[in-house]
N, C-alpha and C. Protein backbone atom coordinates (compact mmCIF):
# COMPACT_ATOMS: atom_id res chain seq x y z
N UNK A 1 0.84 -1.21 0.00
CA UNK A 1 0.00 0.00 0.00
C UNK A 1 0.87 1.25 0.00
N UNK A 2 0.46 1.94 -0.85
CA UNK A 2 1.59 3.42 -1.10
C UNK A 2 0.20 4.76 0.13
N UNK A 3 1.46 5.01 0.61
CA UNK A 3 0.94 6.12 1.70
C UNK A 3 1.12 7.71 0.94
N UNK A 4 1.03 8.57 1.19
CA UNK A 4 0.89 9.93 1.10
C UNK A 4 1.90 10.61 2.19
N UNK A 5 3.38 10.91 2.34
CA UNK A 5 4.00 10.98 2.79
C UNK A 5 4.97 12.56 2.69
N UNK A 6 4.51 13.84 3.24
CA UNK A 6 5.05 15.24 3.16
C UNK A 6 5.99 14.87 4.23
N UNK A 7 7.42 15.39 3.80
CA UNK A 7 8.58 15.75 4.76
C UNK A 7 8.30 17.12 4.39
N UNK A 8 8.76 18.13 5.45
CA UNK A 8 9.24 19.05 5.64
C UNK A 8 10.41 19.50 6.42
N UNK A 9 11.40 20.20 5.25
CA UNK A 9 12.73 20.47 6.16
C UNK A 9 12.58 22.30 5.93
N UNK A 10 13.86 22.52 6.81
CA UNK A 10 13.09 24.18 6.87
C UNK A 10 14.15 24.64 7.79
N UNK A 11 14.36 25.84 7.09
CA UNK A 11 15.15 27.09 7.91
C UNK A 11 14.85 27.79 9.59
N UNK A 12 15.63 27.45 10.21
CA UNK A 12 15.40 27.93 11.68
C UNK A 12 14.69 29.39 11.22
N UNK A 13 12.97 29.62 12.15
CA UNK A 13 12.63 30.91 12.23
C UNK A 13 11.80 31.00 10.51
N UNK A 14 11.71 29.70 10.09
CA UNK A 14 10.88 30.56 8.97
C UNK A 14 9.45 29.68 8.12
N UNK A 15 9.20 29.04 10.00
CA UNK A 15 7.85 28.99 10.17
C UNK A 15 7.43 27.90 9.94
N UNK A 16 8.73 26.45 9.23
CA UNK A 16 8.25 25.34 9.05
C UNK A 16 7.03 24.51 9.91
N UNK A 17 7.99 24.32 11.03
CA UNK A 17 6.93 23.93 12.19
C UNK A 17 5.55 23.91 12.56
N UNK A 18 5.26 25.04 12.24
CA UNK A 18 3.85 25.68 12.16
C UNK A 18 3.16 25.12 11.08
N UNK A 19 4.00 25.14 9.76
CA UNK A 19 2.99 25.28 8.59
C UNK A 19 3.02 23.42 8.58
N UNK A 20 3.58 22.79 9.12
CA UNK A 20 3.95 21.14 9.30
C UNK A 20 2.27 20.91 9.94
N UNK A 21 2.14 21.80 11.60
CA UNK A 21 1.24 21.50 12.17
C UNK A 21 -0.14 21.85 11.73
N UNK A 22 -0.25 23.31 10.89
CA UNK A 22 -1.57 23.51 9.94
C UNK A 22 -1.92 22.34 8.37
N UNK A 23 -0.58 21.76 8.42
CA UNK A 23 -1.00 21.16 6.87
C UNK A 23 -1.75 19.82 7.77
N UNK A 24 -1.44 19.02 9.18
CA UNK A 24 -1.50 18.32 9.91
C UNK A 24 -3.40 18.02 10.05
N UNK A 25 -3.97 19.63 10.53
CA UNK A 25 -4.95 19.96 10.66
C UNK A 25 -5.67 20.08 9.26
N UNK A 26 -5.10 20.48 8.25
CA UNK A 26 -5.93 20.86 7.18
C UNK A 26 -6.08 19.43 6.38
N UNK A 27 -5.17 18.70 6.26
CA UNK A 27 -5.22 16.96 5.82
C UNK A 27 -5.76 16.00 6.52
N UNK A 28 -5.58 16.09 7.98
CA UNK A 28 -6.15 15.16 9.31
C UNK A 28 -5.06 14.13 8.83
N UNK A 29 -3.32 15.14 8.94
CA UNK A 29 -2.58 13.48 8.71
C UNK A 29 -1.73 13.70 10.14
N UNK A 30 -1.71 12.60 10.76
CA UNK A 30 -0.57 12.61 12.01
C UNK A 30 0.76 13.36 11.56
N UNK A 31 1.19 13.85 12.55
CA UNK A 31 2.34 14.97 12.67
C UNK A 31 3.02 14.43 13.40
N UNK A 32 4.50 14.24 12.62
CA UNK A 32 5.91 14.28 13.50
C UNK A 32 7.03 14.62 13.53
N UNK A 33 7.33 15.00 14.83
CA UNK A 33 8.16 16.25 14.89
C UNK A 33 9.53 15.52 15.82
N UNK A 34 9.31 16.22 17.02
CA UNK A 34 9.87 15.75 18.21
C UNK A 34 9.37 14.85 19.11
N UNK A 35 8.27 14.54 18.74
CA UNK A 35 7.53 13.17 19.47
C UNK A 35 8.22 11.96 18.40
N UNK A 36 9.26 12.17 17.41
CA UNK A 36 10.02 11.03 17.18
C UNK A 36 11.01 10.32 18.13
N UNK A 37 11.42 11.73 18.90
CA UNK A 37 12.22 11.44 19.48
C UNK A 37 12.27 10.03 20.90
N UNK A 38 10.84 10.68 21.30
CA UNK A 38 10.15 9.34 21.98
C UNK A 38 10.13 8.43 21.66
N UNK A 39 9.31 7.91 20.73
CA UNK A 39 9.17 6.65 19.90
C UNK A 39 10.48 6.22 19.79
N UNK A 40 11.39 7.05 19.36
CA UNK A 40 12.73 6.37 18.85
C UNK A 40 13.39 5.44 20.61
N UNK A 41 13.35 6.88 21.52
CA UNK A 41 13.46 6.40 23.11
C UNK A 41 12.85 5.20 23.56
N UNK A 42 11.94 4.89 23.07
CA UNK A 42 10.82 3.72 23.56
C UNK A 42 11.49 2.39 23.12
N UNK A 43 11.53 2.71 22.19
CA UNK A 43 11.95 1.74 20.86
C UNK A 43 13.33 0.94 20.77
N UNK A 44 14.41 1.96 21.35
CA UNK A 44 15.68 1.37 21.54
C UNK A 44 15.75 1.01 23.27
N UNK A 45 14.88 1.73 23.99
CA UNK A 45 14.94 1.20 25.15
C UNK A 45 16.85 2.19 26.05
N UNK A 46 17.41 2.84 24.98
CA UNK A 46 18.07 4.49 25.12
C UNK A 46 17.51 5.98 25.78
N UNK A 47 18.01 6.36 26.49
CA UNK A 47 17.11 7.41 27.76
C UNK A 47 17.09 8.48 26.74
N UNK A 48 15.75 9.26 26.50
CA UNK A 48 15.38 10.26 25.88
C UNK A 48 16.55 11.60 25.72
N UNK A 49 17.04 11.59 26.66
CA UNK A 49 18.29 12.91 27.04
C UNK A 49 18.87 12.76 26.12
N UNK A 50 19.51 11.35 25.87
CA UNK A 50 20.72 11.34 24.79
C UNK A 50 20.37 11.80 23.25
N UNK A 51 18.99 11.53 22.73
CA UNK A 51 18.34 11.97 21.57
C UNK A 51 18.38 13.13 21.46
N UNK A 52 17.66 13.89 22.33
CA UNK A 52 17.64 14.95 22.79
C UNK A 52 19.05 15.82 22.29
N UNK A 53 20.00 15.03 23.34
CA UNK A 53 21.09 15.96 22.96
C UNK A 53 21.73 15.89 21.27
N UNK A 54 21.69 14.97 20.20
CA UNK A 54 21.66 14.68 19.00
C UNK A 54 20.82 14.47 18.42
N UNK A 55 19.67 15.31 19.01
CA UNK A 55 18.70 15.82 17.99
C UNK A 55 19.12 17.18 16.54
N UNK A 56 19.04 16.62 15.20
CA UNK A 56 19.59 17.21 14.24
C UNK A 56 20.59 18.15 14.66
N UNK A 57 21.56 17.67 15.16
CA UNK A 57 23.19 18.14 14.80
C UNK A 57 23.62 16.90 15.50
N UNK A 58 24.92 17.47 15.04
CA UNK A 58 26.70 16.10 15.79
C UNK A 58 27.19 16.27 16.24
N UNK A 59 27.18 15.22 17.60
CA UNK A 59 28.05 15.30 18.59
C UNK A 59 29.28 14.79 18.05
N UNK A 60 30.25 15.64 18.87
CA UNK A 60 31.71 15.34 18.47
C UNK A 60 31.98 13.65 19.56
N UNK A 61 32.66 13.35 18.29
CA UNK A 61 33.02 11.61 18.68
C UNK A 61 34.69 11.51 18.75
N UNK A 62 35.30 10.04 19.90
CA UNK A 62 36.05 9.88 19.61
C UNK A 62 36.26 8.25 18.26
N UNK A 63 35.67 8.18 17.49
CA UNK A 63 35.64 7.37 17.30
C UNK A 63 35.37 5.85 17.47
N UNK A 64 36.53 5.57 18.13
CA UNK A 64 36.55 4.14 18.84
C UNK A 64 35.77 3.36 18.97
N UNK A 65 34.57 4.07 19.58
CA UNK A 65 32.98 4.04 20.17
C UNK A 65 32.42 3.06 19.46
N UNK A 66 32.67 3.69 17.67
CA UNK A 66 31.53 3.08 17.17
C UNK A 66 32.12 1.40 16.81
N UNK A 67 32.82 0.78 17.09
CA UNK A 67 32.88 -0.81 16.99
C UNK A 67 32.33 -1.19 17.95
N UNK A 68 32.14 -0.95 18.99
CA UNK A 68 31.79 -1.55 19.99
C UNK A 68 29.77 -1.50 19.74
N UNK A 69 29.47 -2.54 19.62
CA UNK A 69 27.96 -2.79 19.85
C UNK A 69 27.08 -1.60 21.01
N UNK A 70 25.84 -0.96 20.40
CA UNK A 70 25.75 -0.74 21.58
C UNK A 70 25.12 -1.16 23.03
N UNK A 71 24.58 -2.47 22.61
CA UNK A 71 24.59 -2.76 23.90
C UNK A 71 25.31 -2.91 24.82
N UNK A 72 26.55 -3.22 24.29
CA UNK A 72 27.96 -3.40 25.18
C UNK A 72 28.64 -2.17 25.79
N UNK A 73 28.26 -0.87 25.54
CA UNK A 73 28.98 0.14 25.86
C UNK A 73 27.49 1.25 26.43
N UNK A 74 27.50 2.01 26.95
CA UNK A 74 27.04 3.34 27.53
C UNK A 74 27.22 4.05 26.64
N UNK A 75 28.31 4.16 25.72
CA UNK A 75 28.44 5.47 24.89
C UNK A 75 27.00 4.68 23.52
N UNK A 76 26.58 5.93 22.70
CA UNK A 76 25.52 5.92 22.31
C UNK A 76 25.96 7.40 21.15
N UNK A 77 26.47 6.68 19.45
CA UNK A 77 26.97 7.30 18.74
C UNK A 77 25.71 8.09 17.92
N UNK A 78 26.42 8.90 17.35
CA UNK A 78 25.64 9.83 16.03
C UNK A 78 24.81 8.78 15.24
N UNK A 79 25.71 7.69 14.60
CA UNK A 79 25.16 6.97 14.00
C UNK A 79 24.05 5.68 14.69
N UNK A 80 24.15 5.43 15.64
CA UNK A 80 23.48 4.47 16.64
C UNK A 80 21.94 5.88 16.34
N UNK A 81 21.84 6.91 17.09
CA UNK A 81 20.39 7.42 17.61
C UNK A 81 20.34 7.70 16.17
N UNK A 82 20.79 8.04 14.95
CA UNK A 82 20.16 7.95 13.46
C UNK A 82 19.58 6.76 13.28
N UNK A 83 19.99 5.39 13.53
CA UNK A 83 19.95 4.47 12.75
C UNK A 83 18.23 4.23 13.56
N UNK A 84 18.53 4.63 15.21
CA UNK A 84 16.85 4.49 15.68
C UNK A 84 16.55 4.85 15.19
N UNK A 85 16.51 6.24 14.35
CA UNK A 85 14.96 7.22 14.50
C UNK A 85 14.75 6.83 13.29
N UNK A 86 15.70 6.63 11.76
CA UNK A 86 15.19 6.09 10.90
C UNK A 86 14.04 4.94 10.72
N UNK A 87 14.86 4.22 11.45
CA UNK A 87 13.46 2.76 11.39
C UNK A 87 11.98 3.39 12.09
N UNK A 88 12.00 4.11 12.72
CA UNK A 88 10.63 5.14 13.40
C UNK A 88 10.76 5.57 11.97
N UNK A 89 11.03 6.43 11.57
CA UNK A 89 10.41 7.09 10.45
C UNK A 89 10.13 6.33 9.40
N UNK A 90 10.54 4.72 9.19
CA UNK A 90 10.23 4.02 8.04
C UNK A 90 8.89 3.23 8.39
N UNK A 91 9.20 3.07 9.80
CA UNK A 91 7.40 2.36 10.18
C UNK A 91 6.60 3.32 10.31
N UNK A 92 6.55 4.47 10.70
CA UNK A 92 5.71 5.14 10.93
C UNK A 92 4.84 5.94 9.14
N UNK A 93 5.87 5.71 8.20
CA UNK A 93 5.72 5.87 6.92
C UNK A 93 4.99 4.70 6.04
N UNK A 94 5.37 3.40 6.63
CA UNK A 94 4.81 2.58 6.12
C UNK A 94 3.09 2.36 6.64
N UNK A 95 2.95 2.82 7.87
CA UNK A 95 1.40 2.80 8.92
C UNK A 95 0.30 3.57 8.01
N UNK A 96 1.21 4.40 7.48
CA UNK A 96 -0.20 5.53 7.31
C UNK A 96 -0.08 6.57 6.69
N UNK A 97 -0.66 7.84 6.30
CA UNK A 97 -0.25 8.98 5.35
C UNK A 97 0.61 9.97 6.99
N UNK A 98 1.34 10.70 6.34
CA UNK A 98 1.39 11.81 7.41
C UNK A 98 2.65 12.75 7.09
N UNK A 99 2.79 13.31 8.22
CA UNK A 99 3.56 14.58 7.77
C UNK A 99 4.70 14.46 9.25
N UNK A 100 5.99 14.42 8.22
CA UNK A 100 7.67 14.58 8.73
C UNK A 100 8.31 15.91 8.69
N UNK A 101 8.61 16.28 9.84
CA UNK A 101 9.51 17.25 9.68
C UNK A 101 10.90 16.94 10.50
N UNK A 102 11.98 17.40 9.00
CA UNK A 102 13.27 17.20 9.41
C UNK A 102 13.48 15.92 9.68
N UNK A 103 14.89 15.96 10.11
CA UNK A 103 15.31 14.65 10.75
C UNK A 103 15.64 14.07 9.20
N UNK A 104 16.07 14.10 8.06
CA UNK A 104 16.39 13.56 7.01
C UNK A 104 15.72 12.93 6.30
N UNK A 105 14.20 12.87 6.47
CA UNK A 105 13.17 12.38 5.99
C UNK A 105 12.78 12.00 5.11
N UNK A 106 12.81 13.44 4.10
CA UNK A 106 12.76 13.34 2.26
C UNK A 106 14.11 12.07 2.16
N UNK A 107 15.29 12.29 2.38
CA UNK A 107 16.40 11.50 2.05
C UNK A 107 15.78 9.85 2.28
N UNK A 108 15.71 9.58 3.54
CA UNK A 108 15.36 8.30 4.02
C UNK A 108 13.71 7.65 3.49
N UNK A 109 13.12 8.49 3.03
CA UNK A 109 11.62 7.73 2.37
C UNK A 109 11.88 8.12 0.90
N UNK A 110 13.21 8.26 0.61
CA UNK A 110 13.16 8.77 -1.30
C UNK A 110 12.90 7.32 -2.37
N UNK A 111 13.38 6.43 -0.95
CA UNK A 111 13.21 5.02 -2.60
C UNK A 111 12.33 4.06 -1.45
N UNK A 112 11.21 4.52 -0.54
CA UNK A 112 10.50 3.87 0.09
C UNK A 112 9.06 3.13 -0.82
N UNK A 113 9.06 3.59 -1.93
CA UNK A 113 7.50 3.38 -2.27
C UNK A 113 6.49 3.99 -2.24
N UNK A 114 6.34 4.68 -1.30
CA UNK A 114 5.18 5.81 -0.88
C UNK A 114 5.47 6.98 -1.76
N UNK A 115 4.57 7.65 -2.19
CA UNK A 115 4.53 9.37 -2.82
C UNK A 115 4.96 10.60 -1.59
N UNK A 116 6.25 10.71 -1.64
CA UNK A 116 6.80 11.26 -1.03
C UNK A 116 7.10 12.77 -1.69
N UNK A 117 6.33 13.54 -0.95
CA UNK A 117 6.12 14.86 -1.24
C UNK A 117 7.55 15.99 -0.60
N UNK A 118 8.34 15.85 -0.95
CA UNK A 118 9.60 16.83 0.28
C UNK A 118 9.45 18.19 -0.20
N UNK A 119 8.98 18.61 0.66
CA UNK A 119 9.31 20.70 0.81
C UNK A 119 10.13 20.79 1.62
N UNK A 120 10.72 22.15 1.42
CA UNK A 120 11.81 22.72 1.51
C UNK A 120 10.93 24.66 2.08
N UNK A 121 11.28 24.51 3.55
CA UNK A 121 10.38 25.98 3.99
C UNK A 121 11.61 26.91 4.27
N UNK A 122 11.96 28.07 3.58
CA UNK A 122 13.17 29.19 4.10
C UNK A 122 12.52 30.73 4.20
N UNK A 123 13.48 31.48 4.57
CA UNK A 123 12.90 32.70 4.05
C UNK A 123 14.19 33.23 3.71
N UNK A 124 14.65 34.47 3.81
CA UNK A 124 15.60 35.60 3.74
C UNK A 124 16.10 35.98 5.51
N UNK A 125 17.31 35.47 5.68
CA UNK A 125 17.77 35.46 7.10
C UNK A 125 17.52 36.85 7.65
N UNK A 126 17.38 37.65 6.99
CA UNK A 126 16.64 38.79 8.24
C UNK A 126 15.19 38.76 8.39
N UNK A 127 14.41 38.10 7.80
CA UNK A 127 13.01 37.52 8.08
C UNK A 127 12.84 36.74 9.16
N UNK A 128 13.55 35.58 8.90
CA UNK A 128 13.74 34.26 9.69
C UNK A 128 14.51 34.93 11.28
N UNK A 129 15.37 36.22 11.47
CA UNK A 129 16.09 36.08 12.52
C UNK A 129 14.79 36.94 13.18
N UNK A 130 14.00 37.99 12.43
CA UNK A 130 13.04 38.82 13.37
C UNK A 130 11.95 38.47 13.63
N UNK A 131 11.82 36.89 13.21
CA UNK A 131 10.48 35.95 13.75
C UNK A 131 11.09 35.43 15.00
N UNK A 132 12.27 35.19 15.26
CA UNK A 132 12.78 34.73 16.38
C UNK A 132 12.91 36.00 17.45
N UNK A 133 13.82 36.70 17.25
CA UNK A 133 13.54 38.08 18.00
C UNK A 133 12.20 38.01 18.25
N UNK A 134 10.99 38.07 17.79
CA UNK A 134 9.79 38.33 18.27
C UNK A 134 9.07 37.73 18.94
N UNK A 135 9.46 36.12 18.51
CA UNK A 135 8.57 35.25 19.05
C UNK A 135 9.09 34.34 20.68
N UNK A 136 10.32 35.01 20.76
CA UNK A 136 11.29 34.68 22.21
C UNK A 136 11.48 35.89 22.71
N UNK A 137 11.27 36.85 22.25
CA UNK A 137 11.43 37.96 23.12
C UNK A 137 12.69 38.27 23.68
N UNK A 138 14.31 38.19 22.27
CA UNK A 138 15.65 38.43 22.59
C UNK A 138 15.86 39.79 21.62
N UNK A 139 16.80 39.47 22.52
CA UNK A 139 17.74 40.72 21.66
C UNK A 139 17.94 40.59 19.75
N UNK A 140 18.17 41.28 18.67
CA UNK A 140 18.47 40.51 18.00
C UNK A 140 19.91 40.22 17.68
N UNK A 141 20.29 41.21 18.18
CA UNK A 141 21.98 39.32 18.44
C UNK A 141 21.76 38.62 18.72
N UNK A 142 21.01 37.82 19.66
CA UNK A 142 20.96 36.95 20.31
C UNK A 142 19.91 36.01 18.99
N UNK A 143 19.02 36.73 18.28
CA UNK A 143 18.18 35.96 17.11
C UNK A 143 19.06 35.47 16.47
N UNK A 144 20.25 36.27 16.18
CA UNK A 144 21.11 36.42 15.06
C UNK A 144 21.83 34.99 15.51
N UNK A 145 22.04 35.14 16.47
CA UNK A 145 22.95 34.09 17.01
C UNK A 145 22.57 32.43 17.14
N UNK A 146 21.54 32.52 17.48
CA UNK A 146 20.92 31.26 17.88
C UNK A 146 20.37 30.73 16.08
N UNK A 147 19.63 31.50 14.97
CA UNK A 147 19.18 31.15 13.74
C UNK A 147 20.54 30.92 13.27
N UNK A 148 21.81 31.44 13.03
CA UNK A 148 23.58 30.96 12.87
C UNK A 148 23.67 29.09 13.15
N UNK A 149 23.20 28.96 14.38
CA UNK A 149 23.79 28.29 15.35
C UNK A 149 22.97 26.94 14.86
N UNK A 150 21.74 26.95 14.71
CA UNK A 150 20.73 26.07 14.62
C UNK A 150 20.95 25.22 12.86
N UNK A 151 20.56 26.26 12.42
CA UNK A 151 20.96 25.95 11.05
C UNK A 151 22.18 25.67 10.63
N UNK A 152 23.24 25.64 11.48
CA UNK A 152 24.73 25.02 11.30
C UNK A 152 24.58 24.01 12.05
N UNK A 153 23.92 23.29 12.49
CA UNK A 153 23.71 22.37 13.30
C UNK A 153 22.83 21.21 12.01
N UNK A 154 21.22 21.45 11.69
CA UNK A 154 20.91 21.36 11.03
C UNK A 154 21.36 20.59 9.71
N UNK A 155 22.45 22.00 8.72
CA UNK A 155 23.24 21.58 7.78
C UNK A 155 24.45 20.59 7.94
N UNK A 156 25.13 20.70 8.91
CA UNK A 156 26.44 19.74 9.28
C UNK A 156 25.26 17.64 9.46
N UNK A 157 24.18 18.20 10.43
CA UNK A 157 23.79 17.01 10.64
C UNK A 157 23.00 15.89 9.21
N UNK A 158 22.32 16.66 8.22
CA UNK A 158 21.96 16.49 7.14
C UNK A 158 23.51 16.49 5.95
N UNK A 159 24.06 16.47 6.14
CA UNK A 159 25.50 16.53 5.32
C UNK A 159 26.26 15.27 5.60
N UNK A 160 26.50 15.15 7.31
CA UNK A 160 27.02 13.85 7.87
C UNK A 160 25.99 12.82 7.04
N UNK A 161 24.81 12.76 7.55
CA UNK A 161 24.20 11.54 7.37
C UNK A 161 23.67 11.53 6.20
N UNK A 162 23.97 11.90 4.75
CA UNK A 162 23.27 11.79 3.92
C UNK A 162 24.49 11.83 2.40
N UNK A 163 25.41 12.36 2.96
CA UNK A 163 26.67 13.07 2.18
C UNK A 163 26.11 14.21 0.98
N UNK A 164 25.05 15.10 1.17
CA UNK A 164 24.31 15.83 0.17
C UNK A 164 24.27 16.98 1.00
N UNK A 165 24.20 18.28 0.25
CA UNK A 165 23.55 19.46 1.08
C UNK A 165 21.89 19.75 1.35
N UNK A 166 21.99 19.92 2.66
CA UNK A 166 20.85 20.18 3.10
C UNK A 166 19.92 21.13 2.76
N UNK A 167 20.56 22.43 1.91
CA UNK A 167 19.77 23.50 1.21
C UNK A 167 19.66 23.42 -0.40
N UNK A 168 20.01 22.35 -1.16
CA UNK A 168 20.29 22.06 -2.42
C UNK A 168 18.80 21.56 -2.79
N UNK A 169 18.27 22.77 -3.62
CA UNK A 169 16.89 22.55 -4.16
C UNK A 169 16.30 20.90 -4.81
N UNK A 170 17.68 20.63 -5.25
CA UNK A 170 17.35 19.12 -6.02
C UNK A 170 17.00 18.13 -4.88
N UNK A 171 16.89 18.06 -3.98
CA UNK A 171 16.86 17.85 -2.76
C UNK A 171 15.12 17.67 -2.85
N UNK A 172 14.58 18.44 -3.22
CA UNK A 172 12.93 18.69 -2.72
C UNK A 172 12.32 19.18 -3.69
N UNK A 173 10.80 18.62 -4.10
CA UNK A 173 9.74 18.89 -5.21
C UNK A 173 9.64 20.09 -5.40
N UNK A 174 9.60 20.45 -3.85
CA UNK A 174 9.23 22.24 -3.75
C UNK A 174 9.49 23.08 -2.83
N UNK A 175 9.78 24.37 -3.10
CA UNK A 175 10.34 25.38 -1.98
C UNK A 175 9.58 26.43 -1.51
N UNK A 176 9.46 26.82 -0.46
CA UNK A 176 8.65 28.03 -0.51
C UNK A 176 9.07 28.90 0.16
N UNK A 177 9.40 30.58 -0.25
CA UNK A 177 9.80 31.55 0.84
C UNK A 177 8.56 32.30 1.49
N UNK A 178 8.71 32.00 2.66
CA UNK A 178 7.56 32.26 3.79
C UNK A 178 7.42 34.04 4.05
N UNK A 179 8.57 34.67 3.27
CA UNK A 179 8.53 36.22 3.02
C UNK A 179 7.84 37.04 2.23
N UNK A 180 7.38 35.67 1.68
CA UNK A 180 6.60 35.82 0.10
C UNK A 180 5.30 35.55 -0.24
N UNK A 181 5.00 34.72 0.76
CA UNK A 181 3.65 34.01 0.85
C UNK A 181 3.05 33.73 2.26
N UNK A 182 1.82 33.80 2.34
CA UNK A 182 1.60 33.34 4.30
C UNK A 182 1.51 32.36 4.27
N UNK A 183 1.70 32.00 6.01
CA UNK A 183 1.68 30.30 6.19
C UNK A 183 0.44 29.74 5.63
N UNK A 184 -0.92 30.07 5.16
CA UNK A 184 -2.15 29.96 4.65
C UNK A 184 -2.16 29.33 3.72
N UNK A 185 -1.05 30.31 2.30
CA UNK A 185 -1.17 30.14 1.14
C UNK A 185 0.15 29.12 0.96
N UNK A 186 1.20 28.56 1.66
CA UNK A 186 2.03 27.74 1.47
C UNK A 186 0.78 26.23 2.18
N UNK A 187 0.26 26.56 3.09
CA UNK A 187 -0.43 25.31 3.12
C UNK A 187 -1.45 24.64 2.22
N UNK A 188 -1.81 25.82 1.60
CA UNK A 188 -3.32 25.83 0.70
C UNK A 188 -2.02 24.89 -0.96
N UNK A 189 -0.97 26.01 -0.89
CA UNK A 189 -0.06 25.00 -2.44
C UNK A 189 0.06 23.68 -2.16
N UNK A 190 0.71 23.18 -0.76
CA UNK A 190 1.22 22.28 -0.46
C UNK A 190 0.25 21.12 -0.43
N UNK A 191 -1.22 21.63 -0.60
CA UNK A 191 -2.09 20.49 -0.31
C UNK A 191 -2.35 20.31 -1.63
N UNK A 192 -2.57 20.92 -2.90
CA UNK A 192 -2.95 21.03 -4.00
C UNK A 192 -1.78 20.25 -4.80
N UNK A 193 -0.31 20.19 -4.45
CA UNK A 193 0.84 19.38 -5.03
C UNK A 193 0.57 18.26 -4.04
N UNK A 194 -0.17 18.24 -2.70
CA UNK A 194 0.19 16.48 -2.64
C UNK A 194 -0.90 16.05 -3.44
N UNK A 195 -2.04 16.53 -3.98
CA UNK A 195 -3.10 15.78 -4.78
C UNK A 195 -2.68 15.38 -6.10
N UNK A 196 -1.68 15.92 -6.47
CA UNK A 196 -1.04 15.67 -7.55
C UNK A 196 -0.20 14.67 -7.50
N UNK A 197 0.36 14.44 -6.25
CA UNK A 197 1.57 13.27 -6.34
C UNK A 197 0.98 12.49 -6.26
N UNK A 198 -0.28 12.06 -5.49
CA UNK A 198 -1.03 10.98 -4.95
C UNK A 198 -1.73 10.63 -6.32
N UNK A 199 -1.95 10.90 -7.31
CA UNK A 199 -2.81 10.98 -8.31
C UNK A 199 -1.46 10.23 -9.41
N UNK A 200 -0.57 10.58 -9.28
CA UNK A 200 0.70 9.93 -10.19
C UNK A 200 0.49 8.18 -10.02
């Protein structure tokens, strides 16, 4: 059975999240985000913290680590909490239609079978840094700093695990700048191109 399957990856501050959780509501398809992170926790039977802390970026490794099984060791690599959350994202893809954000998604459901829809949400980094300024109530250095920080996190972690760039349009069906359009009218496109994929 082929599912109906939107990833969304997206620029710190430029509203992915949101428009993930309205397309969620406007389709009635389950949403996942950071409640992967659970499932993945559940699943390996690995304490949530550690996900947490290698949630989309890389922890610096000494190597060594990774021969050792991990059941045999405490340490708990980059590639170990990927390799969980993937299999979560491949069952949870295979269950049912729904909507992914991040976490390498488009990459990992590209030769799954399912009509895999990948957008790509950015804006213009002084857009994206004064949604953050506004919506945390910082300084904007401090926007400036943290949208830098996130999205180098982000890109390094999608680069490691995929060997591709994370902002490389070929990457995704479709892009949208959120400077350009409201979250409304990117949800209203985004539903009108998955009727199209689903229809292929």
């Amino acid at each position: 059975m082929q599912n109906t399957i939107i990833t969304i990856a997206r620029a710190y501050g430029s509203g992915g999240r949101t428009i993930g959780k309205m397309l969620s509501k406007e389709m009635d398809f389950p949403y996942y985000d950071r409640n992967l992170i659970y499932m993945a926790s559940d699943k390996s039977g690995i304490n949530v913290q550690r996900f947490f802390e290698q949630d989309e970026k890389i922890r610096k490794e000494s190597g060594f680590a990774d021969f050792i099984p991990p059941e045999n060791r405490r340490y708990v690599s980059n590639n170990d909490i990927f390799e969980y959350q993937s299999k979560i994202i491949h069952e949870i893809s295979d269950h049912s239609d729904c909507i992914i954000v991040g976490r390498c998604a488009n990459f990992l459901l590209k030769n799954s079978g399912h009509k895999v829809l990948r957008v790509f949400i950015y804006a213009p980094d002084e857009v994206c840094i004064d949604t953050i300024k506004k919506k945390f109530r910082v300084s904007e250095r401090e926007a400036e700093k943290t949208f830098k920080q996130i999205n180098k996190h982000r890109r390094e972690y999608y680069k490691y695990h995929t060997g591709i760039e994370w902002e490389s349009a070929e990457n995704y069906d479709v892009c949208f700048d959120t400077s350009r359009m409201t979250y409304e009218q990117v949800v209203s496109a985004v539903v009108q191109y998955s009727k199209i994929f689903s229809s292929l």
